[in-house]
N, C-alpha and C. Protein backbone atom coordinates (compact mmCIF):
# COMPACT_ATOMS: atom_id res chain seq x y z
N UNK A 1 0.85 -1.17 0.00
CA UNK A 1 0.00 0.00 0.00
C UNK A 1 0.90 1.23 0.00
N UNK A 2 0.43 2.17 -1.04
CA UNK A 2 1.82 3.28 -1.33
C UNK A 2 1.28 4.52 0.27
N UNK A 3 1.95 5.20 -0.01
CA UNK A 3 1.58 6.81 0.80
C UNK A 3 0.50 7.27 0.89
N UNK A 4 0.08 7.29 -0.49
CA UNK A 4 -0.79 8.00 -1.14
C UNK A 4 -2.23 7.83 -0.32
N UNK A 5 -2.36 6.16 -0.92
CA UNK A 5 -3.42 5.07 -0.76
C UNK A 5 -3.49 5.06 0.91
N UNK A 6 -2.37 4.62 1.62
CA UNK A 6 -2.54 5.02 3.07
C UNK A 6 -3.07 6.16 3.60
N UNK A 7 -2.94 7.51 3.40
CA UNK A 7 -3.38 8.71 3.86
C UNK A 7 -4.85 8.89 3.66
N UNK A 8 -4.62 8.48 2.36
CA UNK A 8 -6.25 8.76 1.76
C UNK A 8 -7.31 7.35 2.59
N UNK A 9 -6.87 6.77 3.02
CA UNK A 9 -7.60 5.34 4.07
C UNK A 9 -8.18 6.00 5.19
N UNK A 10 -6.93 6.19 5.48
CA UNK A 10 -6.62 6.45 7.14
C UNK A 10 -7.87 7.72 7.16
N UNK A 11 -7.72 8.87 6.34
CA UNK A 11 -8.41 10.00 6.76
C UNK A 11 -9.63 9.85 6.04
N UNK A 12 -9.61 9.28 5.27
CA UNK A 12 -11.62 8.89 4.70
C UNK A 12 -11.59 7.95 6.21
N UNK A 13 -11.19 6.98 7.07
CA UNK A 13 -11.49 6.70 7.92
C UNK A 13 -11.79 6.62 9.22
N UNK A 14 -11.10 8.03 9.37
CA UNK A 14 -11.08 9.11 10.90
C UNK A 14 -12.18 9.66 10.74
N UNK A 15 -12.85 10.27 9.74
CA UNK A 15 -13.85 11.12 9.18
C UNK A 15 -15.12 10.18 8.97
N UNK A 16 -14.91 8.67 9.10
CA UNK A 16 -16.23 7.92 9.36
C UNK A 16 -15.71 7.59 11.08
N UNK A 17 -15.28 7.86 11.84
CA UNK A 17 -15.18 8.08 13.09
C UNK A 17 -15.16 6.06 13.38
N UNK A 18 -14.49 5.72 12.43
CA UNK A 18 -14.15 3.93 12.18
C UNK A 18 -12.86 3.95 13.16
N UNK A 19 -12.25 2.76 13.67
CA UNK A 19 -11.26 2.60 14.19
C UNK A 19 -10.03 1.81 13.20
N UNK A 20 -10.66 1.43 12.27
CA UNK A 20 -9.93 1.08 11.35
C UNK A 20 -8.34 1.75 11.62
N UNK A 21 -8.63 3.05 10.76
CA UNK A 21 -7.36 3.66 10.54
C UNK A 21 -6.72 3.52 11.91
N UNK A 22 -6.86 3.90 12.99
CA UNK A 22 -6.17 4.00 13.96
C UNK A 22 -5.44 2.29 14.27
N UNK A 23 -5.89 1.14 13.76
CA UNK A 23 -5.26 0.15 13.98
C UNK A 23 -4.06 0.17 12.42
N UNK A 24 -4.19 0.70 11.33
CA UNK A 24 -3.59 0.51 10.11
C UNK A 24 -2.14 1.32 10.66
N UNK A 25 -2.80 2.63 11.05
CA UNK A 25 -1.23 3.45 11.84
C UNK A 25 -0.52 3.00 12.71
N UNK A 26 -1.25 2.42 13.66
CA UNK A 26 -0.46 1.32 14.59
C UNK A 26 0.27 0.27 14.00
N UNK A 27 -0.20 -0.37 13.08
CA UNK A 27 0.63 -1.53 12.41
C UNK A 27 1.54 -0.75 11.95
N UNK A 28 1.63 0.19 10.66
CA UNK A 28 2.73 0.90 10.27
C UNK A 28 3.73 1.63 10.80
N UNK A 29 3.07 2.33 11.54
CA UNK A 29 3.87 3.45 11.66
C UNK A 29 4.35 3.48 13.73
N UNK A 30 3.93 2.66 14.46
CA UNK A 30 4.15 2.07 16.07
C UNK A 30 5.63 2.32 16.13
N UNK A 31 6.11 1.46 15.33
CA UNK A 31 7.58 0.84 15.34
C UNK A 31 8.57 2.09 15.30
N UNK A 32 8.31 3.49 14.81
CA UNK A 32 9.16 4.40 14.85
C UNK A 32 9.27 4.91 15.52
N UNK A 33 8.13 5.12 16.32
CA UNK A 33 8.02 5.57 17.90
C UNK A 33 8.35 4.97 19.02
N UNK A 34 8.39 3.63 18.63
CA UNK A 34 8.78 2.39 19.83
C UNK A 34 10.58 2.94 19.81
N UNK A 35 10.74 2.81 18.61
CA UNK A 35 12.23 2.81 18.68
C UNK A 35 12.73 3.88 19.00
N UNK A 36 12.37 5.26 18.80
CA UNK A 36 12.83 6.64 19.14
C UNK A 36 12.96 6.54 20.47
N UNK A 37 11.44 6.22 21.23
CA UNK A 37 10.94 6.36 22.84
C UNK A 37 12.27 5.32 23.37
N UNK A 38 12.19 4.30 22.96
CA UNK A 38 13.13 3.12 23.35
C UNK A 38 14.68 3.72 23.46
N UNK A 39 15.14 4.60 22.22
CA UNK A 39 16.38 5.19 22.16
C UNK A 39 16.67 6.10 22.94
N UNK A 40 15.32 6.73 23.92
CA UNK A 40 15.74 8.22 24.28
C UNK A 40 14.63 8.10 25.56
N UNK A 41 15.47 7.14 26.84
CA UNK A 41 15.15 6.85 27.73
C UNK A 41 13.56 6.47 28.12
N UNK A 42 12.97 5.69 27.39
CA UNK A 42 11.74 5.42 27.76
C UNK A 42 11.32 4.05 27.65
N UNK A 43 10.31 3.50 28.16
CA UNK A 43 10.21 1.87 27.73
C UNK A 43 8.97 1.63 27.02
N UNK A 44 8.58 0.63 26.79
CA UNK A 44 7.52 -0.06 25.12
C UNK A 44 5.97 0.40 25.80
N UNK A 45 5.93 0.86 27.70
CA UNK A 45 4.56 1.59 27.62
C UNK A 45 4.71 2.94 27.44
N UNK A 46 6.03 3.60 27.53
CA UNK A 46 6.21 4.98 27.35
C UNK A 46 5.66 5.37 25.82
N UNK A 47 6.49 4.79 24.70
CA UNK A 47 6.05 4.41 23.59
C UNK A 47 4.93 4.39 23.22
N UNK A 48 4.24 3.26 24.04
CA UNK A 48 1.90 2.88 23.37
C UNK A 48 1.83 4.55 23.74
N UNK A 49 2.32 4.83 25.43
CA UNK A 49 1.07 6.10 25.67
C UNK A 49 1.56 7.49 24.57
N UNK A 50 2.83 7.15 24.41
CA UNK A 50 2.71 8.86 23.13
C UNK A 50 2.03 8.68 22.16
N UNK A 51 1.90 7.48 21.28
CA UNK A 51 1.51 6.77 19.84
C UNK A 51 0.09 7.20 20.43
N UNK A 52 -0.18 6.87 21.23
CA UNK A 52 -1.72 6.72 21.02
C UNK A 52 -2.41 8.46 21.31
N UNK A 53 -1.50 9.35 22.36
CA UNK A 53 -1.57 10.67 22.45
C UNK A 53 -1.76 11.41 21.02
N UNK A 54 -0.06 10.69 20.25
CA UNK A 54 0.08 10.94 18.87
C UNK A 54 -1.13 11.17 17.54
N UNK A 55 -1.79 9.93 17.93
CA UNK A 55 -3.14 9.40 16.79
C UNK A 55 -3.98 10.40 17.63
N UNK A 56 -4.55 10.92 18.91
CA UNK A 56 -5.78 11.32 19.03
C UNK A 56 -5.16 12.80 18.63
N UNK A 57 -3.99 13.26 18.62
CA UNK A 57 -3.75 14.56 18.29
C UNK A 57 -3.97 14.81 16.54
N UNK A 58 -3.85 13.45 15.95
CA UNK A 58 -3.80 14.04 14.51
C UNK A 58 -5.25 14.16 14.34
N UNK A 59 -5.74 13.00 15.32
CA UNK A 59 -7.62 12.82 14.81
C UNK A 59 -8.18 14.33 15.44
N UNK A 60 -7.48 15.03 16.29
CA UNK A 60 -8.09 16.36 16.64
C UNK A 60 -7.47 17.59 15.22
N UNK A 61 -6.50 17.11 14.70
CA UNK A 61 -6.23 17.78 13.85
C UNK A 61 -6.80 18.05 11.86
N UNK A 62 -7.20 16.56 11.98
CA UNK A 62 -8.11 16.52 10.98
C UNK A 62 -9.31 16.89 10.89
N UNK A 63 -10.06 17.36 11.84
CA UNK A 63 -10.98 18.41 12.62
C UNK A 63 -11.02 19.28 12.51
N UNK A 64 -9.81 20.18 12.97
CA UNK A 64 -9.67 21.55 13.48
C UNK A 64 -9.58 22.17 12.07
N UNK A 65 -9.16 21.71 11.44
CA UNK A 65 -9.01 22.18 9.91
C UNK A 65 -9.00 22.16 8.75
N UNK A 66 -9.36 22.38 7.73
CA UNK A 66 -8.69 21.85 5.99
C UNK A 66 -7.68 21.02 5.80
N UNK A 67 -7.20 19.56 6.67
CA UNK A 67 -6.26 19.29 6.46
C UNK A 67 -5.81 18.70 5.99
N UNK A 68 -4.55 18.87 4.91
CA UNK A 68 -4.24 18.34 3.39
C UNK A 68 -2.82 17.92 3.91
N UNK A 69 -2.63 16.54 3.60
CA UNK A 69 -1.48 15.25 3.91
C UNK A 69 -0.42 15.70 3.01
N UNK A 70 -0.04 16.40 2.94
CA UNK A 70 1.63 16.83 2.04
C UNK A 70 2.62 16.02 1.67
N UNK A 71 2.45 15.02 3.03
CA UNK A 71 3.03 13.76 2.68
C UNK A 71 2.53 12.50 3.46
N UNK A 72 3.56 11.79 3.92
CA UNK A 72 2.68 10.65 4.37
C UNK A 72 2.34 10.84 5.87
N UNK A 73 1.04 10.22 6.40
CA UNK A 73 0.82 10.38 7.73
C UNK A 73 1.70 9.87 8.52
N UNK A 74 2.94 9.14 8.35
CA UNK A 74 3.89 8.41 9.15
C UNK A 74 4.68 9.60 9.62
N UNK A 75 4.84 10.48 8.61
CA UNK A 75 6.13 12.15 9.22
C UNK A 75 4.97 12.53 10.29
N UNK A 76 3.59 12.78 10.04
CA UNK A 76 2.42 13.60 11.07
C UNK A 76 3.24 12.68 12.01
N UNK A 77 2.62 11.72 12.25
CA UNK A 77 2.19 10.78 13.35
C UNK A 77 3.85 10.96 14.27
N UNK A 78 5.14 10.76 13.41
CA UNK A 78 6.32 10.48 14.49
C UNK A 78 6.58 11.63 14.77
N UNK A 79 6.54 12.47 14.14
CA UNK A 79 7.07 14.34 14.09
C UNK A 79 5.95 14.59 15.85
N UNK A 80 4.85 13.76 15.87
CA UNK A 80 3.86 14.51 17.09
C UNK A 80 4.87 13.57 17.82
N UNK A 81 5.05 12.53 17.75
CA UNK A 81 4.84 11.67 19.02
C UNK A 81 6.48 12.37 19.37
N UNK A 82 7.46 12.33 18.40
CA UNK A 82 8.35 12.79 19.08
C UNK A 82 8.74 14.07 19.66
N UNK A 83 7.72 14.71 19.44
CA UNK A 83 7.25 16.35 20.25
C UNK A 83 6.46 15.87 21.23
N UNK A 84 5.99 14.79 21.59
CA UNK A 84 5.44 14.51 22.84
C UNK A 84 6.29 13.96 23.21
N UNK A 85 6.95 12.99 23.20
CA UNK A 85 8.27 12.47 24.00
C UNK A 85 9.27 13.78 24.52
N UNK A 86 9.72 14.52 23.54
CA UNK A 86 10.53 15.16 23.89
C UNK A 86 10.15 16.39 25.08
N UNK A 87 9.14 16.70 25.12
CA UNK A 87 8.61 17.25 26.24
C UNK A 87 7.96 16.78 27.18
N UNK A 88 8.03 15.24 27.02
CA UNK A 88 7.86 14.70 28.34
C UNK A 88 8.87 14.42 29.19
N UNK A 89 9.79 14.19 28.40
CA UNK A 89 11.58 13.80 29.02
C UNK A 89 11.73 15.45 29.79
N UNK A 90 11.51 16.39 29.02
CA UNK A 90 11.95 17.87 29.55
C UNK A 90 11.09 17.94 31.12
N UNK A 91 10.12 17.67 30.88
CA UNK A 91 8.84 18.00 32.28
C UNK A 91 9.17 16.56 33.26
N UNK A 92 10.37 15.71 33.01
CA UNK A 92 10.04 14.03 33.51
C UNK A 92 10.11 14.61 35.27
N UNK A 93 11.23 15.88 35.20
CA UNK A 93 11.28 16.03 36.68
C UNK A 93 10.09 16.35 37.67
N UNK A 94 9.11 17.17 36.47
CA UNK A 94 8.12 17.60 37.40
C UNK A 94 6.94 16.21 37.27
N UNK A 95 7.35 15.34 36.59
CA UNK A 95 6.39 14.50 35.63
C UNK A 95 4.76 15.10 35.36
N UNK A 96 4.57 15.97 34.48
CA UNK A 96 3.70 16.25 33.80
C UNK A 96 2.69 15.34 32.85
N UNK A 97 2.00 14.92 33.18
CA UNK A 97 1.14 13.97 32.27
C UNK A 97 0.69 14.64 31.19
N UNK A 98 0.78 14.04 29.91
CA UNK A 98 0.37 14.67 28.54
C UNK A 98 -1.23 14.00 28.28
N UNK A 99 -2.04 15.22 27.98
CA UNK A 99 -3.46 14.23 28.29
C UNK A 99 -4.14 14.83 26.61
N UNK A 100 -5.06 14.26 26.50
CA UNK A 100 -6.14 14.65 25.63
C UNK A 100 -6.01 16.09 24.41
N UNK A 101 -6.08 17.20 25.62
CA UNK A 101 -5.87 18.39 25.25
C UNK A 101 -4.62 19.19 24.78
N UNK A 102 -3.55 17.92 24.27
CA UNK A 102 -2.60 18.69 24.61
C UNK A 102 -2.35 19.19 22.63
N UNK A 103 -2.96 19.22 22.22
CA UNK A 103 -3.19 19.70 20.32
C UNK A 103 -3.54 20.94 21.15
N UNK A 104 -4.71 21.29 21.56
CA UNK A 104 -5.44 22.40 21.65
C UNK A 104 -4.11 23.23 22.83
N UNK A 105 -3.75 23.03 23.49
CA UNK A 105 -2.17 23.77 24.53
C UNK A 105 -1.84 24.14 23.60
N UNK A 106 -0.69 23.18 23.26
CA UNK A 106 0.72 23.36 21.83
C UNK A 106 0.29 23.54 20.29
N UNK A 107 -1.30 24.05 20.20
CA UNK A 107 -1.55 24.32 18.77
C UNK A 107 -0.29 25.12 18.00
N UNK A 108 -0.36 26.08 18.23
CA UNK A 108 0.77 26.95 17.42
C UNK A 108 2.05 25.80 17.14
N UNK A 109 2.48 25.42 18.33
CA UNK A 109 4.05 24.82 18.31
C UNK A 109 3.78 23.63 17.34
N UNK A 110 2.58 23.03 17.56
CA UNK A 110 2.74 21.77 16.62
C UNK A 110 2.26 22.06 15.04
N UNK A 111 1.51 23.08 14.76
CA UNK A 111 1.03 23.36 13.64
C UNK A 111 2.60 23.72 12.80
N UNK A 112 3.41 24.88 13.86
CA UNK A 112 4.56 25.07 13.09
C UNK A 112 5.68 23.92 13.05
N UNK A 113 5.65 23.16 13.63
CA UNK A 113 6.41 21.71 13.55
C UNK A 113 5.42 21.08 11.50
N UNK A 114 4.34 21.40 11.70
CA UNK A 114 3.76 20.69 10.77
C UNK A 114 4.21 21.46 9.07
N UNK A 115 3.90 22.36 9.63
CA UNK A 115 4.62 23.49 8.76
C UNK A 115 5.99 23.73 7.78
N UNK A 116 6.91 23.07 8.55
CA UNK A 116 8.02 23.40 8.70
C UNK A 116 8.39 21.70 7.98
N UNK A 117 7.64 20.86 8.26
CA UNK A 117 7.27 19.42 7.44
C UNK A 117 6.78 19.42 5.87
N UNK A 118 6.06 20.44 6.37
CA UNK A 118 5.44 20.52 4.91
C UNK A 118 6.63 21.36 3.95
N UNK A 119 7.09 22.08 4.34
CA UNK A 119 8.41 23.30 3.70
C UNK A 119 9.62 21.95 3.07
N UNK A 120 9.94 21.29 4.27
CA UNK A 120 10.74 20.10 3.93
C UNK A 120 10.61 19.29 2.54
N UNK A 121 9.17 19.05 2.68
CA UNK A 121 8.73 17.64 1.86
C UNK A 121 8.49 18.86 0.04
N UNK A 122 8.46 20.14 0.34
CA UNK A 122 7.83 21.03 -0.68
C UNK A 122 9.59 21.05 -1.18
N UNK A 123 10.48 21.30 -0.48
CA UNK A 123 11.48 21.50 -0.85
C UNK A 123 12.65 20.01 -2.02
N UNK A 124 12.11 19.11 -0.76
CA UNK A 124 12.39 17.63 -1.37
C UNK A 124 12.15 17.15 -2.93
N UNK A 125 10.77 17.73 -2.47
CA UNK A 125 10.44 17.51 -4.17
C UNK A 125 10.40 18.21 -5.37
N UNK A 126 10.86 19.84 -5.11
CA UNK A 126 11.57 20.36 -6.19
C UNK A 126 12.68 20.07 -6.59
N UNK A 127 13.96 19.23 -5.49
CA UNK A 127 15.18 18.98 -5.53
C UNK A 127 15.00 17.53 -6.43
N UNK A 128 14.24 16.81 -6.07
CA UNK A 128 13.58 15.49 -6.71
C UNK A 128 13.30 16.08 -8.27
N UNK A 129 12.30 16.95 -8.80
CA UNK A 129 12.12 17.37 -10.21
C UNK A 129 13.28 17.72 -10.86
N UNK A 130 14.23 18.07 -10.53
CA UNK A 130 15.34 18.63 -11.10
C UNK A 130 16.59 17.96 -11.36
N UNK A 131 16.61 16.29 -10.88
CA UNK A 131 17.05 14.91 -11.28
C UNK A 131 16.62 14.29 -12.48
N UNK A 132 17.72 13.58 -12.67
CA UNK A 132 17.47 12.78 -13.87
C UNK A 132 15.85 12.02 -13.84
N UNK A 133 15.20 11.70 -14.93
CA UNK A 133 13.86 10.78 -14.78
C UNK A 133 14.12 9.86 -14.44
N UNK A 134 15.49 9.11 -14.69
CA UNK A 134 15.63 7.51 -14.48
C UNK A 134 16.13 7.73 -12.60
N UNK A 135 17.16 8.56 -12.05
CA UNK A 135 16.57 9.28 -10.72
C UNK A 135 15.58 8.98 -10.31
N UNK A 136 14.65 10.24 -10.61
CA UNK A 136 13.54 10.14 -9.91
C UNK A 136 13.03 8.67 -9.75
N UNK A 137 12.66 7.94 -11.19
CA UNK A 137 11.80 6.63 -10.71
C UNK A 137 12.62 6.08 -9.69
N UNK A 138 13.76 6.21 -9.93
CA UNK A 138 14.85 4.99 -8.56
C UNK A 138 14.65 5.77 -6.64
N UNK A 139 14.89 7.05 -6.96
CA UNK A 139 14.30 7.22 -5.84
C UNK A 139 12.44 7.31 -4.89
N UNK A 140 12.11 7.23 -5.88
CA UNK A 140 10.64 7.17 -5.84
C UNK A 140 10.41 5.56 -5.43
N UNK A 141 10.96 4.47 -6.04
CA UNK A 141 10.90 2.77 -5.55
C UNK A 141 11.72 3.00 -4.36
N UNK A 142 12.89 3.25 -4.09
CA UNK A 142 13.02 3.23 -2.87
C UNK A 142 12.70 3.53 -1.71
N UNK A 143 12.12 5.39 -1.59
CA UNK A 143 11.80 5.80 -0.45
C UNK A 143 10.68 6.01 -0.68
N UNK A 144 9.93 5.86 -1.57
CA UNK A 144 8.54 6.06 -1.37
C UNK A 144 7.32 4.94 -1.31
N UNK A 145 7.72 4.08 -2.09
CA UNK A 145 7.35 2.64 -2.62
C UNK A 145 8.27 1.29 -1.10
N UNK A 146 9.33 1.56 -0.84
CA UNK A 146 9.70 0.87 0.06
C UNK A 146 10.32 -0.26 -0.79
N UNK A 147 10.87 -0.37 -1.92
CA UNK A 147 11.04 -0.96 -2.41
C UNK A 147 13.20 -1.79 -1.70
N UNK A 148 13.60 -2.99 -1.44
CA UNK A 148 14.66 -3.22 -0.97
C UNK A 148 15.60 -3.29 -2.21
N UNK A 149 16.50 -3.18 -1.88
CA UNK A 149 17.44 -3.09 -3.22
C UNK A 149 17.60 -4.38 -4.04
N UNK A 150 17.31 -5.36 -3.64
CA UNK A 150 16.96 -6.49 -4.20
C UNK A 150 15.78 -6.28 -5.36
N UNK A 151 15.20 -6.01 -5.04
CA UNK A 151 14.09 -5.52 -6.23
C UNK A 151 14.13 -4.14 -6.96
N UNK A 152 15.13 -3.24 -6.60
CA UNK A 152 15.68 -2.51 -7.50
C UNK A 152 16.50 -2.98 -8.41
N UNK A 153 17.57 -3.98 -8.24
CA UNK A 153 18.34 -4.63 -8.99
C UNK A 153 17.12 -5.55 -9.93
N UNK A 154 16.50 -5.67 -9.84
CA UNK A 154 15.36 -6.59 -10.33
C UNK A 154 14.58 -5.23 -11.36
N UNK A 155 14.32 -4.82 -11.05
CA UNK A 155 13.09 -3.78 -12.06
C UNK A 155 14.24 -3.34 -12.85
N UNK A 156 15.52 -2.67 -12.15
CA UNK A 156 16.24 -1.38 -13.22
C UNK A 156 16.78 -2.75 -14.04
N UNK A 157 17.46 -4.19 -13.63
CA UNK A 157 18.12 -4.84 -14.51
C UNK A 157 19.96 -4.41 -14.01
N UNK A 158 19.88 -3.84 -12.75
CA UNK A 158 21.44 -3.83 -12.79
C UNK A 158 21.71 -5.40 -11.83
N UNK A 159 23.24 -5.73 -12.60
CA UNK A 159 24.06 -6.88 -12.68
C UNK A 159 24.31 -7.22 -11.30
N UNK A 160 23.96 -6.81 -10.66
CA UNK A 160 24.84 -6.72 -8.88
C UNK A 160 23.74 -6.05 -8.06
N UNK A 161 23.67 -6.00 -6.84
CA UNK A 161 23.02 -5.32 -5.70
C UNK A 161 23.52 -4.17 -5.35
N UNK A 162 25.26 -4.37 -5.54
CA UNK A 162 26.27 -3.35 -5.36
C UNK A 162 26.01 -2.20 -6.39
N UNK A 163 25.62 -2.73 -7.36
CA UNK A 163 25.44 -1.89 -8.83
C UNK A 163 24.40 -0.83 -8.53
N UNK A 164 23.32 -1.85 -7.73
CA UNK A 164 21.96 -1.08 -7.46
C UNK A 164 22.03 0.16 -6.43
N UNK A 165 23.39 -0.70 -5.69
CA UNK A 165 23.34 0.32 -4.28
C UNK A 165 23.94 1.81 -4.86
N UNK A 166 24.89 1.42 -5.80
CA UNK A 166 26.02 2.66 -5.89
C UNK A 166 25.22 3.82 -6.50
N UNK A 167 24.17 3.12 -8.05
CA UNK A 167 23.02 3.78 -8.48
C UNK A 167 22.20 4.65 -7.54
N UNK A 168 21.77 4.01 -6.70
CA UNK A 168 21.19 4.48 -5.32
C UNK A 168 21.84 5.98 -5.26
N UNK A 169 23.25 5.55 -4.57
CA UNK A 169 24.29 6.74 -3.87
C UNK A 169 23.99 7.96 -4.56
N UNK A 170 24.31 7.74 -6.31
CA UNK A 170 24.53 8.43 -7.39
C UNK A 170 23.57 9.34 -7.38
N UNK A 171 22.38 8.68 -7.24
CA UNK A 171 21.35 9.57 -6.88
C UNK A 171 20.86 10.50 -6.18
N UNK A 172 21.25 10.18 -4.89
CA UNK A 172 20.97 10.63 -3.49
C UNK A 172 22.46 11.84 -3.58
N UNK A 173 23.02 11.74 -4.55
CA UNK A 173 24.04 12.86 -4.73
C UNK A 173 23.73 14.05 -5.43
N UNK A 174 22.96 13.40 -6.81
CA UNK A 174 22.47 14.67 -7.74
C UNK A 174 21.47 15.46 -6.28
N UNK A 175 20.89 15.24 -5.59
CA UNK A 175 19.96 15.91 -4.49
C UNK A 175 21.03 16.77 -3.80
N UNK A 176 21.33 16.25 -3.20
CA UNK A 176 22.63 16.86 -2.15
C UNK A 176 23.49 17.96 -2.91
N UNK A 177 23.76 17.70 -4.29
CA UNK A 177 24.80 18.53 -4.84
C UNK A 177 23.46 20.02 -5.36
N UNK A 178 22.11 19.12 -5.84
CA UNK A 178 21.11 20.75 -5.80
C UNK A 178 20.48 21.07 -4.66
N UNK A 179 20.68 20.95 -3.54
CA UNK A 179 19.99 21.41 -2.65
C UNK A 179 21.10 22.08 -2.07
N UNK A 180 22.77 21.62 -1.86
CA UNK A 180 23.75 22.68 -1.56
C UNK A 180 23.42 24.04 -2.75
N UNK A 181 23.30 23.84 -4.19
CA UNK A 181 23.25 24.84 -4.58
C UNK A 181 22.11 26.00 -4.28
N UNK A 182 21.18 25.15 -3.91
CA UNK A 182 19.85 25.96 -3.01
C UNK A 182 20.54 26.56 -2.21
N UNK A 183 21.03 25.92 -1.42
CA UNK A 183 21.23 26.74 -0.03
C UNK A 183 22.06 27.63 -0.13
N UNK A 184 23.46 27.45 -1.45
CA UNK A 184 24.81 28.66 -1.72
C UNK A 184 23.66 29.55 -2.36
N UNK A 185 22.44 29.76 -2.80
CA UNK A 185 21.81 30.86 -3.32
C UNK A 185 21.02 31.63 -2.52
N UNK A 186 20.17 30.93 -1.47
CA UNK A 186 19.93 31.78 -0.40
C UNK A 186 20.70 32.01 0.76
């Protein structure tokens, strides 16, 4: 299931007030938060309680506004939870419980976290248009599609994995070498 197809699930399915989506995000997207929370002093219930803080903050956010998925709900979902982790670790001394309301508190801070996601992903993909086409499709199977380099070597037809990987690199360079030139222009 691409990005696309996920977002568009998940939020036709928040909007029938289904639990669906909220179990599809959990399957997907749990594991990035398990591992962040896990990396940065917390354990696998620290983890459930942000994820799940995480999901009722986006489901308050698909609410509050016009809100159009820029990219995939997996950046929403870890970008919150790890703005809830990270200010729970900050408050751990006073231990502050993060409850319900906490979209409607940190509106501004998280909208501009969202913001500032969206600038990213707007930026990504002008740096992305301005690559080769055979580029783009290779980075598009990889990071967008999830595709393993095993099956890149398989679709493009290169001789080796190594071949596929270096292709890979090559790529992920034309970006780097126009987005430095972005940045030497502003």
């Amino acid at each position: 299931m691409n990005k696309r197809t996920t977002n568009a699930l998940a939020i036709e399915d928040f909007q029938k007030d289904s639990n669906v989506a909220f179990a599809v995000l959990y399957q997907k997207y749990f594991g990035y938060t398990r591992k962040f929370v896990l990396g940065n002093k917390g354990n696998l219930e620290d983890a459930e309680d942000v994820f799940q803080d995480a999901l009722i903050i986006l489901y308050e956010k698909l609410y509050d506004d016009d809100f159009k998925a820029y990219t995939c709900l997996a950046n929403y979902v870890t970008g919150i939870s790890k703005n809830l982790w990270l200010k729970k670790l900050r408050n751990r001394n006073f231990f502050v419980e993060i409850h319900e309301t906490y979209y409607f508190e940190n509106k501004e801070e998280i909208n501009q976290a969202i913001e500032n996601e969206r600038d990213y992903w707007d930026k990504l993909n002008d740096y992305i248009n301005e690559i080769s086409s055979h580029c783009q499709n290779l980075i598009h199977d990889i990071f967008m599609k999830n595709k393993n380099i095993g099956e890149i070597q398989e679709k493009y037809k290169y001789s080796s994995k190594h071949n596929a990987q270096n292709q890979k690199h090559k790529c992920v360079e034309q970006i780097r070498k126009i987005k430095k030139e972005d940045n030497f222009q502003n």
